[in-house]
Protein backbone atom coordinates (compact mmCIF):
# COMPACT_ATOMS: atom_id res chain seq x y z
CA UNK A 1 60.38 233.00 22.41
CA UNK A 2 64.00 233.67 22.50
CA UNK A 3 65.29 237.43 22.70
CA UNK A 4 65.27 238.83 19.08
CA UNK A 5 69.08 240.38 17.63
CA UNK A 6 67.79 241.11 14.07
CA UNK A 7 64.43 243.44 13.54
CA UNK A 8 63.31 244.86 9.81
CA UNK A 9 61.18 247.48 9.68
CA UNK A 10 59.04 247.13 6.21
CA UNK A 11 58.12 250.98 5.55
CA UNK A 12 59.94 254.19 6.76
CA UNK A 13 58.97 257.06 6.63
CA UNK A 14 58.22 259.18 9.94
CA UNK A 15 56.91 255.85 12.06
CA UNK A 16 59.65 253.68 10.86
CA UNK A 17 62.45 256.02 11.40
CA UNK A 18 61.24 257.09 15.00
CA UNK A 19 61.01 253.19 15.43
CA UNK A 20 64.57 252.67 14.41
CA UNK A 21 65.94 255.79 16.47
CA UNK A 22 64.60 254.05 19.72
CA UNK A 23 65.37 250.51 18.85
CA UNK A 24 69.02 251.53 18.28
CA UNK A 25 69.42 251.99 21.87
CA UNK A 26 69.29 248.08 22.05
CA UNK A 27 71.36 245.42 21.14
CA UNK A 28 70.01 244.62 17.59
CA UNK A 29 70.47 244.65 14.00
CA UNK A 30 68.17 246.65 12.05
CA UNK A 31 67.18 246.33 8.55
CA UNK A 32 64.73 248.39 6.21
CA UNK A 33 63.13 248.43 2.95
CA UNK A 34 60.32 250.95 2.15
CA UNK A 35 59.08 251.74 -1.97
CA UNK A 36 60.77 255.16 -1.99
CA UNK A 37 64.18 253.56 -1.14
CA UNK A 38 64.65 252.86 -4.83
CA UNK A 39 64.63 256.72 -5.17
CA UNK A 40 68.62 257.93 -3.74
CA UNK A 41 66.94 261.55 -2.92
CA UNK A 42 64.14 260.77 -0.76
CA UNK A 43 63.90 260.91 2.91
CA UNK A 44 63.67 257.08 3.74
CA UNK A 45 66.73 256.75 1.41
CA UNK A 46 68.14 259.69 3.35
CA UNK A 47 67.44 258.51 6.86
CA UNK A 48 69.18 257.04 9.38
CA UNK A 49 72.62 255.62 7.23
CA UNK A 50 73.27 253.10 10.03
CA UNK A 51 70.00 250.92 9.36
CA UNK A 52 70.78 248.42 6.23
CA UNK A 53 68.40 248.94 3.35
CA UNK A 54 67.70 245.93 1.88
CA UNK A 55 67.71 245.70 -1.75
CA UNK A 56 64.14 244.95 -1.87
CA UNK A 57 61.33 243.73 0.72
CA UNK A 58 62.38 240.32 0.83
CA UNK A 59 65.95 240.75 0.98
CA UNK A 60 65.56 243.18 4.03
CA UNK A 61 63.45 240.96 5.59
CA UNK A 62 64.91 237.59 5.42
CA UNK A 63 67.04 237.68 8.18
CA UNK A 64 64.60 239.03 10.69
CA UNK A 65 63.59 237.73 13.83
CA UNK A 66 60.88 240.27 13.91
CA UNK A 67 59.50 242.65 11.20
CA UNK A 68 57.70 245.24 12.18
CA UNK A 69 55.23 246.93 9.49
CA UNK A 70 54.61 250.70 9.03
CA UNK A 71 53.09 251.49 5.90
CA UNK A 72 50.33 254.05 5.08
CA UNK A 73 46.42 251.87 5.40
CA UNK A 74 46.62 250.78 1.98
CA UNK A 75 49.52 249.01 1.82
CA UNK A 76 48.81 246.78 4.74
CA UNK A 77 48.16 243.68 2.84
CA UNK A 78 50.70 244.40 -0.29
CA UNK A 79 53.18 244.77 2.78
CA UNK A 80 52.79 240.91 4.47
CA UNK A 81 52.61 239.49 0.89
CA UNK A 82 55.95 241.53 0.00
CA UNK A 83 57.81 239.36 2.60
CA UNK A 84 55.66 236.31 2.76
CA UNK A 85 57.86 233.97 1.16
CA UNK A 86 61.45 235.10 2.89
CA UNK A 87 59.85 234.93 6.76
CA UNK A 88 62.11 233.14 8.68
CA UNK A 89 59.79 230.35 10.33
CA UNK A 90 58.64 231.67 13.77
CA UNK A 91 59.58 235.30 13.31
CA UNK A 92 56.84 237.70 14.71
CA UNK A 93 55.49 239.97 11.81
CA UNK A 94 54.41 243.08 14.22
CA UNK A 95 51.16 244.82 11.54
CA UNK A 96 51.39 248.30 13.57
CA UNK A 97 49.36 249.74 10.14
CA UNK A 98 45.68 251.40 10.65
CA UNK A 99 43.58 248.93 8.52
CA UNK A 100 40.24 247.18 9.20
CA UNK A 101 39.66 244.13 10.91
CA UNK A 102 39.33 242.43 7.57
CA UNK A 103 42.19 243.30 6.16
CA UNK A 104 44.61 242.45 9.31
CA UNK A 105 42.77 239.04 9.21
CA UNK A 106 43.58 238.42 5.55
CA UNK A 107 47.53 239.89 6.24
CA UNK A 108 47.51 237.03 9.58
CA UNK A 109 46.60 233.97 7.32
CA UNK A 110 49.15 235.12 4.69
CA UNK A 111 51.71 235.50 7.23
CA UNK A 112 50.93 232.32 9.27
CA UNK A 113 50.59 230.25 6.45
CA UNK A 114 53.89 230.74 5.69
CA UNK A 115 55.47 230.00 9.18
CA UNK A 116 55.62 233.62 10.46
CA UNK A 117 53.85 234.52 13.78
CA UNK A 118 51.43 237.51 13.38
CA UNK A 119 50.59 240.02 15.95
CA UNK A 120 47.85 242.23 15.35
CA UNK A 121 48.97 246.02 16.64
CA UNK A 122 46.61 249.22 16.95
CA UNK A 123 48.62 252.30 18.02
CA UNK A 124 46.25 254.42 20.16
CA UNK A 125 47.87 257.69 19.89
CA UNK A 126 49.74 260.02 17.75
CA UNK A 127 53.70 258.85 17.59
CA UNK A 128 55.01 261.69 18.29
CA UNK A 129 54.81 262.28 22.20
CA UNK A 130 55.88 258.80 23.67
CA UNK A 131 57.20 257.32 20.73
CA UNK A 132 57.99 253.62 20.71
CA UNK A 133 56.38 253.63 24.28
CA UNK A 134 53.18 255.37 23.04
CA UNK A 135 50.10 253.42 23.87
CA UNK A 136 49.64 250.11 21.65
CA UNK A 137 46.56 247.18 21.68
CA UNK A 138 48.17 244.00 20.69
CA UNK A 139 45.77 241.27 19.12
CA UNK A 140 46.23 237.71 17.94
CA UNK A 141 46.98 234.20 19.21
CA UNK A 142 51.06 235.27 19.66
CA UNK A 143 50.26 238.62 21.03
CA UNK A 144 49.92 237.43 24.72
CA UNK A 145 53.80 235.49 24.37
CA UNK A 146 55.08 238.76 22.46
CA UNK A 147 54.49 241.15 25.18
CA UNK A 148 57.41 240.37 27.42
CA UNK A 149 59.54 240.79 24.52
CA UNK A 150 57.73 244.00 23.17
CA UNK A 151 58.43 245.78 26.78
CA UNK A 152 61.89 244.83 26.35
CA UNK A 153 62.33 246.33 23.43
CA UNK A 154 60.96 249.62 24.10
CA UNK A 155 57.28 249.31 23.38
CA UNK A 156 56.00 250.07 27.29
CA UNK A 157 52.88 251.68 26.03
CA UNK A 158 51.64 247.81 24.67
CA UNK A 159 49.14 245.91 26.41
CA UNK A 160 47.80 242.51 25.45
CA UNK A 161 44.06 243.00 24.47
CA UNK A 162 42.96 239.79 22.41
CA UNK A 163 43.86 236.52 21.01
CA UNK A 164 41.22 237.19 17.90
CA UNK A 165 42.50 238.80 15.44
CA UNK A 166 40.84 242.27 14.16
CA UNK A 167 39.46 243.22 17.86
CA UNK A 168 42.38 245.51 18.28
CA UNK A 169 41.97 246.97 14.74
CA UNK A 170 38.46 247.41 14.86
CA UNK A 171 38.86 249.12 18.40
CA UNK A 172 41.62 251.74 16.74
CA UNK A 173 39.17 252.27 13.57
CA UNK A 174 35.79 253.01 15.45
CA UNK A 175 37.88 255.06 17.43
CA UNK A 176 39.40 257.07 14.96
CA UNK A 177 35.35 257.67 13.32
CA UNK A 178 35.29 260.52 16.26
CA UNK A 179 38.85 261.45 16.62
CA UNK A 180 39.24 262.33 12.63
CA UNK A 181 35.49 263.16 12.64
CA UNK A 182 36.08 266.24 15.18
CA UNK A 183 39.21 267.24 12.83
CA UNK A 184 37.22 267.19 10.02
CA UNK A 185 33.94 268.94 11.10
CA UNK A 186 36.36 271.58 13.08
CA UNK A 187 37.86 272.15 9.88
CA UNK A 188 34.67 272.96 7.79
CA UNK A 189 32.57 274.78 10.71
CA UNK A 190 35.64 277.01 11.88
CA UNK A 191 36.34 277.70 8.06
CA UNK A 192 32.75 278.35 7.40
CA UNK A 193 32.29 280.14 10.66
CA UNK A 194 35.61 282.55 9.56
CA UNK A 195 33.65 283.13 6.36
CA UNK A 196 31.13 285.21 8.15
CA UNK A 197 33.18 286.70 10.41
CA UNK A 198 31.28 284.73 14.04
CA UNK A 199 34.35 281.93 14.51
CA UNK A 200 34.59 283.41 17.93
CA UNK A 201 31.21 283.22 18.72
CA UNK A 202 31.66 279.39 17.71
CA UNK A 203 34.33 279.16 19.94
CA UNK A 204 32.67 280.15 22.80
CA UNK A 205 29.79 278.28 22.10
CA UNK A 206 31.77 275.12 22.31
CA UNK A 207 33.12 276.00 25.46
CA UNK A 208 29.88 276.06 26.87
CA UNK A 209 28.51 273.23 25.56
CA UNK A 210 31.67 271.19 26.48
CA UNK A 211 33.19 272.68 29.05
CA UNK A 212 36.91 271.72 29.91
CA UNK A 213 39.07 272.02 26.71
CA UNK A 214 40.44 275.14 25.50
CA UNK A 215 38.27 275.24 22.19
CA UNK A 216 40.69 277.34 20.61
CA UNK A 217 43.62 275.89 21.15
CA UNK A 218 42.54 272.39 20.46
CA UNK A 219 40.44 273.42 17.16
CA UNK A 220 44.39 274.93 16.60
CA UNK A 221 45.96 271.45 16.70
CA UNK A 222 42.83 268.75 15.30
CA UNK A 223 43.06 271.44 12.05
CA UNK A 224 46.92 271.42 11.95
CA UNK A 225 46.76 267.54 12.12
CA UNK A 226 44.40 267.58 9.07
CA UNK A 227 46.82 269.79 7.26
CA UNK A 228 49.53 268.19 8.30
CA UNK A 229 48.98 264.47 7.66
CA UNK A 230 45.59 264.89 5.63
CA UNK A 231 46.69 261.95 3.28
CA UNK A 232 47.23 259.44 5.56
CA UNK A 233 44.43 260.39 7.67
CA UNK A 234 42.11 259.92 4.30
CA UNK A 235 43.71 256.51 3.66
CA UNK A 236 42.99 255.47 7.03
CA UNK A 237 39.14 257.23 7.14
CA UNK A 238 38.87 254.81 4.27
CA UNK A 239 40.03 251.72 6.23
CA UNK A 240 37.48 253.13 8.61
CA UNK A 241 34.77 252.54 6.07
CA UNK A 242 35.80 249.06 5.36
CA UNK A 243 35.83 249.00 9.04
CA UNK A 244 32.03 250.29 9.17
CA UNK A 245 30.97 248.37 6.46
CA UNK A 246 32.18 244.94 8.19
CA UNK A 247 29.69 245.49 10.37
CA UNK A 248 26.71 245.90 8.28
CA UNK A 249 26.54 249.75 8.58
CA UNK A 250 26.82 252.60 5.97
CA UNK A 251 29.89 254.41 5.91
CA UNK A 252 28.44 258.06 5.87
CA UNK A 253 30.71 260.18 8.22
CA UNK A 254 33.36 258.12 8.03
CA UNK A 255 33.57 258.33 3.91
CA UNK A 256 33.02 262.27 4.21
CA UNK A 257 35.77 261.90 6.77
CA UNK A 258 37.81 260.71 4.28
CA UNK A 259 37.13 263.42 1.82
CA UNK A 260 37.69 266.23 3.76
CA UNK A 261 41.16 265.21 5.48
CA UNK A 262 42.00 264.37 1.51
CA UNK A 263 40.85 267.72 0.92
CA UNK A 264 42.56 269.39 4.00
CA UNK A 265 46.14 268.08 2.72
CA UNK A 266 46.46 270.62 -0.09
CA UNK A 267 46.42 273.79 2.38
CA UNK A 268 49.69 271.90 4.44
CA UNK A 269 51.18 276.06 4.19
CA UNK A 270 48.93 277.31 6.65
CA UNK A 271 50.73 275.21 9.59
CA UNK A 272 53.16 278.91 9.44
CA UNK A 273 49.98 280.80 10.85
CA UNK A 274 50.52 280.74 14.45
CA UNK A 275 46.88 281.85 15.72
CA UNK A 276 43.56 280.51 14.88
CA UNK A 277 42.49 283.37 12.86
CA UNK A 278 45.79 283.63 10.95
CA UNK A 279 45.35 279.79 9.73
CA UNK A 280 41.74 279.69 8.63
CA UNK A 281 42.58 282.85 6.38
CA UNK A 282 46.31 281.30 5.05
CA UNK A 283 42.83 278.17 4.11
CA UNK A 284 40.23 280.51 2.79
CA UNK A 285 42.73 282.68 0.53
CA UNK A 286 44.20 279.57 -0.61
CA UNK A 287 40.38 278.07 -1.83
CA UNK A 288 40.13 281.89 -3.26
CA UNK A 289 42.60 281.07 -5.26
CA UNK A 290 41.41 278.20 -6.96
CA UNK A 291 42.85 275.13 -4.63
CA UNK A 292 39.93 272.37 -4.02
CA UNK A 293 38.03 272.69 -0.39
């Protein structure tokens, strides 16, 4: 596979852009399109002026060597078919989106049929800490090849994990069952718990059950990331379902998941409150006043 000069990114918002801040440190051309680019005012319009934004999906795309994809869950498959027909033949088509198994196999046939090489991608962490080195399972029969590449580019956290498509996606989703699940049944027991005045009794409690965190601190940051990215988080707790209900299972905690980081979105203000306390009050006085919980 020879060394890529022209990458499109195909959604960005805050993954794309911290995507295209890193890859601009190497010699390539980058390209964008994401939906809100037909609106002059918002933020991926806004963003990063040295990045070409194609007039539409296709037109930002055709060009590519690779195009990476980082649109919310939902738009996973609407994504691959948006570029299907302008893939350069051979170009990798990088899915970095959280979606089920199922629906990463669907976007891989769409893409491959069409002469594109998919790699299946499940980012294992949040994107903010390592950025386009955080830690990243790559899946599919042109994963293994793509690596090399990959770690040249900047993507150091990536790691080869299977030539079957939807084992990397399904090892992201059943992951993210308890990661979102502790967010979201922090949330509710901490808010309940503030209610009646015993959260730090809770607290405690949960430092002696599982000792080693500080309880506080981390209930702090799983609620802010529920606040702060609760609509995402809900459109990926439902790709989680999917996810649950591809293997035969109900969905139970992961579709309550869904609803309560859906929920959790609307009280985004609270991330001011510094302390525990201070944010489950900024919450409570915000359901007080009529906003859904």
């Amino acid at each position: 596979m020879s060394d890529a000069q022209n990458i499109c990114l195909i959604g960005f918002g805050e993954v794309g852009q911290v995507l295209a801040e890193d890859l601009a440190a190497r010699s390539v051309t980058l390209s964008a399109w994401d939906s809100l680019c037909c609106d002059a005012d918002s933020a991926p319009s806004r963003a990063a002026i040295w990045v070409r934004k194609g007039e539409n999906a296709e037109d930002a795309a055709c060009d590519a060597d690779i195009i990476i994809s980082a649109v919310t869950a939902a738009q996973t498959l609407n994504a691959a078919e948006s570029i299907a027909t302008a893939i350069k033949k051979d170009a990798v088509y990088l899915d970095l989106n959280s979606a089920s198994p199922g629906a990463k196999q669907k976007a891989a046939a769409l893409i491959n049929a069409n002469g594109g090489r998919y790699v299946e991608a499940a980012v294992m962490s949040p994107i903010g800490p390592k950025r386009i080195a955080c830690p990243m399972l790559l899946g599919g029969p042109y994963a293994e090849a793509f690596l090399a590449l990959a770690k040249d580019l900047g993507f150091k956290g990536a790691k080869f994990f299977s030539a079957e498509y939807g084992k990397a996606s399904a090892a992201k989703m059943c992951r993210s069952v308890v990661v979102k699940g502790v967010e979201a049944l922090l949330t509710e027991s901490l808010l309940s718990a503030r209610h009646y005045g015993v959260e730090e009794t809770v607290v405690s409690s949960l430092s002696d059950l599982f000792p080693g965190p500080d309880w506080e601190k981390l209930s702090v940051y799983m609620i802010s990331r529920a606040l702060e990215h609760g609509k995402r988080r809900a459109e990926e707790m439902r790709e989680v379902a999917k996810t649950v209900e591809e293997a035969g299972l109900s969905p139970l905690m992961s579709s309550a998941c869904a609803e309560r980081q859906d929920r959790s979105a609307a009280y985004r203000y609270a991330l001011a409150e510094e302390s525990l306390p201070q944010m489950l009050d900024a919450i409570l006085n915000g359901a007080r006043a009529g906003r859904a919980l």
